[in-house]
Protein backbone atom coordinates (compact mmCIF):
# COMPACT_ATOMS: atom_id res chain seq x y z
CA UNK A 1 -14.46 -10.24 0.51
CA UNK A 2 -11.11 -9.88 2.64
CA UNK A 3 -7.85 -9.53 2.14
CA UNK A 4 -5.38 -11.08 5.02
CA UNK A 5 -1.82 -10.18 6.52
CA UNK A 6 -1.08 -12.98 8.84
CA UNK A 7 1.44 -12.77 11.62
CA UNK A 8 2.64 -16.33 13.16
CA UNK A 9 3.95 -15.14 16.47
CA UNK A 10 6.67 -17.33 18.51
CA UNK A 11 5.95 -14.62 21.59
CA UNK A 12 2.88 -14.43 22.91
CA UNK A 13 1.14 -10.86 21.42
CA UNK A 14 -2.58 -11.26 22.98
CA UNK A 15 -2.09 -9.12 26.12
CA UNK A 16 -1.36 -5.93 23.86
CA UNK A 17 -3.77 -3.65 24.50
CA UNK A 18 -5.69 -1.75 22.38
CA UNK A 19 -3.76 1.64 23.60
CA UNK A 20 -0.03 -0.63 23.53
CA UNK A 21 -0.85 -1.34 19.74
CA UNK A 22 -2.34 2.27 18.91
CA UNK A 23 0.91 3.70 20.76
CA UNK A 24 3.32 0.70 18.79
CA UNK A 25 1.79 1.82 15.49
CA UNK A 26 2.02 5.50 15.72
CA UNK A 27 5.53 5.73 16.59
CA UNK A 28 5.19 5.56 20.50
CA UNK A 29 7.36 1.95 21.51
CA UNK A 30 10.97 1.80 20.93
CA UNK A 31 11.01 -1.50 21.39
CA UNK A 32 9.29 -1.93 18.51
CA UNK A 33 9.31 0.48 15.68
CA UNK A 34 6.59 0.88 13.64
CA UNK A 35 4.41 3.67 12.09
CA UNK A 36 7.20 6.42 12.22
CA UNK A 37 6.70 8.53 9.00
CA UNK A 38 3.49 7.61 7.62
CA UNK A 39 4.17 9.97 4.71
CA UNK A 40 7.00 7.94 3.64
CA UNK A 41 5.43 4.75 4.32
CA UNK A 42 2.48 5.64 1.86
CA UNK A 43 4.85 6.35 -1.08
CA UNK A 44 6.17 2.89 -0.86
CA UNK A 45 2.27 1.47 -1.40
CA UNK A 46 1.96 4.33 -3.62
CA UNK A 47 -0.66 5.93 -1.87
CA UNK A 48 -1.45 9.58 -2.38
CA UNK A 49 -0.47 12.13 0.14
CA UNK A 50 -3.57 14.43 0.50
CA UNK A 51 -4.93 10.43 2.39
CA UNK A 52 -2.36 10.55 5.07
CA UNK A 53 -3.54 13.45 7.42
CA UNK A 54 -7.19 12.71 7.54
CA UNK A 55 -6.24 8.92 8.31
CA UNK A 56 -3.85 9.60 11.02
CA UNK A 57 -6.09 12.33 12.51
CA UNK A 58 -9.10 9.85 12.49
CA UNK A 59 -6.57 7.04 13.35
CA UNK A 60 -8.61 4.93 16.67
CA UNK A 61 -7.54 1.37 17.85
CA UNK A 62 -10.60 0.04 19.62
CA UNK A 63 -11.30 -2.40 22.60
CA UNK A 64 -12.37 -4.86 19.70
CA UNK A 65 -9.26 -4.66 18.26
CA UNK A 66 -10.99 -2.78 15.41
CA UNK A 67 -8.51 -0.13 13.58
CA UNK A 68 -10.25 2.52 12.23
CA UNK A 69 -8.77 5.85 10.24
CA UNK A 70 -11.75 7.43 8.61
CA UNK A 71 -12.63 5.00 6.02
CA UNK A 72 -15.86 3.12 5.88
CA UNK A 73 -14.69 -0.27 6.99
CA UNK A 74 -12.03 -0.83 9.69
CA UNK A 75 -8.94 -2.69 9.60
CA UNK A 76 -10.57 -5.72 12.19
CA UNK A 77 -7.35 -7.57 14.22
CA UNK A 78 -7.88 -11.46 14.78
CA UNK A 79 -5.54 -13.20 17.88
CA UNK A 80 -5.88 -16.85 17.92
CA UNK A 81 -4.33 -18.39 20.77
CA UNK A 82 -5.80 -21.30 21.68
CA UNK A 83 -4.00 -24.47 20.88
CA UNK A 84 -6.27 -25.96 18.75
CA UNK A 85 -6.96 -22.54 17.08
CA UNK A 86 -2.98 -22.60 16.53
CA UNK A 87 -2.95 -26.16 15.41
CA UNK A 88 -5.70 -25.96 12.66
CA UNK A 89 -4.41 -22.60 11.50
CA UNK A 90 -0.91 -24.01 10.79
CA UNK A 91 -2.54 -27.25 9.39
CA UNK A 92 -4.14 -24.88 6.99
CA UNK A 93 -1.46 -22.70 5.61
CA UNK A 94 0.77 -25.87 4.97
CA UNK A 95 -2.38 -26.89 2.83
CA UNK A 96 -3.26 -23.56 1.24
CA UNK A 97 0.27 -21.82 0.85
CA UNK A 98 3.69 -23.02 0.23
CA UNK A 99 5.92 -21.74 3.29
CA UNK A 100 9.45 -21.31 2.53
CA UNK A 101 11.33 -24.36 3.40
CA UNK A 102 13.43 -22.41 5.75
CA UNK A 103 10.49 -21.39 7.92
CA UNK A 104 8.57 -24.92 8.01
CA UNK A 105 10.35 -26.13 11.49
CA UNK A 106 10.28 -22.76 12.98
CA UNK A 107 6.30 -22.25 11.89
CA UNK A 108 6.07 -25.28 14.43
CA UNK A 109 7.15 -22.98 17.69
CA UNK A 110 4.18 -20.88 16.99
CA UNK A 111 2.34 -19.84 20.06
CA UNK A 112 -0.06 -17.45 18.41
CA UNK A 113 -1.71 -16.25 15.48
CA UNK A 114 -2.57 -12.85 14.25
CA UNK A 115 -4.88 -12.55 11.27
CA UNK A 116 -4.88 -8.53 9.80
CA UNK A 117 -8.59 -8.58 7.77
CA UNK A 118 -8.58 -5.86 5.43
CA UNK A 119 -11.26 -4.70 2.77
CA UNK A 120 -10.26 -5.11 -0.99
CA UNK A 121 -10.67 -1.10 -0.81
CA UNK A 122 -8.47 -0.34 1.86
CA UNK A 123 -5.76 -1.98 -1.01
CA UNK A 124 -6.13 1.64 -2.26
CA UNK A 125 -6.13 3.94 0.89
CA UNK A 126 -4.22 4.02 4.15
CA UNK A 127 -5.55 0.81 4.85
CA UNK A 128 -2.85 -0.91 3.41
CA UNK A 129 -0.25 1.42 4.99
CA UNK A 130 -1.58 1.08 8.38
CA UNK A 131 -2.02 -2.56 8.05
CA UNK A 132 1.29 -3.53 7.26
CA UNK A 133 2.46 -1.07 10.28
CA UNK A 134 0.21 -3.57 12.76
CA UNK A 135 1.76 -6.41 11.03
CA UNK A 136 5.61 -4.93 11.48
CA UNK A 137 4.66 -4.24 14.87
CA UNK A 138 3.27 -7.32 15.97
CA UNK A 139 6.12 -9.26 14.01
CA UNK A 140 8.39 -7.19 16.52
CA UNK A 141 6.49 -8.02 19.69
CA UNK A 142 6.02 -11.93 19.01
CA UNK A 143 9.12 -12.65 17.20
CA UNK A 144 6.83 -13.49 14.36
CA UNK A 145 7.25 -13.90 10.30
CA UNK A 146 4.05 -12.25 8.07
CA UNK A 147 2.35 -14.14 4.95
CA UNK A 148 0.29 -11.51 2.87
CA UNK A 149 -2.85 -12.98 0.55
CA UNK A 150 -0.29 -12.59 -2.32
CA UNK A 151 2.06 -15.59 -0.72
CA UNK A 152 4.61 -13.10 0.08
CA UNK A 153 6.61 -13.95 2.77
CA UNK A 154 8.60 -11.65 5.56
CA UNK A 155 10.52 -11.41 8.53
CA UNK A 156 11.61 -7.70 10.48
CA UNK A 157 14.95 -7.51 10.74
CA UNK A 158 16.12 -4.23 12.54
CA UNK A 159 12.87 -3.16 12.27
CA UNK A 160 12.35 -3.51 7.81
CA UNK A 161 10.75 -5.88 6.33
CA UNK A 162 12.48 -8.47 4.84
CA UNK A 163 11.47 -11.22 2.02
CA UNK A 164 12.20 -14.44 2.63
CA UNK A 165 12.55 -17.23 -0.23
């Protein structure tokens, strides 16, 4: 079973490459900040330190969009751009989630969607850490707001992630 970060995107983000998102994860894109101190970052998902190393030594983005760091199961990346892919995917989260009232009008100037499938395991390893980077850095390059699996809600503003109610 999966676990999902989804980024709704008012910028288009498909034309990323796999070495643009590798480099705007890993620190490389002032632009767009992301991935700076992974260290750091895995003490906020409380995520021990002796994991950090290996996964950023083993850290690959591939052509497939595939995100692997060592672990068994890559992070896979999911860009829907197609109209109708847009149309049913925003259809659906008004169905299955409750989007903050504040974001319903602007959910409607989507262009594309970005759906971050993680394993329930990588919940426990870098995984998490290096999902939520992708998702900060694709918020940053489509002017998009992220919805987690837990309903949770959030915008980047000056590159940290912010809740929004």
């Amino acid at each position: 079973m999966a676990w999902w970060l989804t980024v709704y995107c008012r910028r288009p983000v498909s034309r990323l490459t796999a070495k643009q998102l590798q480099a705007g994860i890993t620190g490389e894109d002032a632009t767009a900040l992301a991935g700076v101190d992974y260290f750091t970052l895995a003490e906020d998902y409380d995520v021990a330190d002796e994991l950090v190393s290996p996964a950023m030594k083993a850290l690959k983005v591939s052509k497939e969009l595939q995100v692997s760091f060592g672990d068994s199961r890559p992070i896979v990346v999911h860009v829907w751009s197609s109209p109708e892919r847009v149309a049913e995917e925003l259809s659906e989260v008004q169905e299955v989630r409750t989007p903050p009232k504040s974001l319903r009008s602007a959910l409607k100037d989507t262009k594309e969607i970005v759906g971050i499938e993680l394993g329930f395991s990588h919940l426990e390893n870098m995984g998490v850490v290096i999902a939520y980077e992708l998702a900060r850095y694709l918020a940053q390059k489509g002017d998009g707001v992220i919805v987690d699996d837990d309903d949770r809600w959030q915008r980047i503003d000056d590159g940290a992630f912010s809740e929004i109610d």
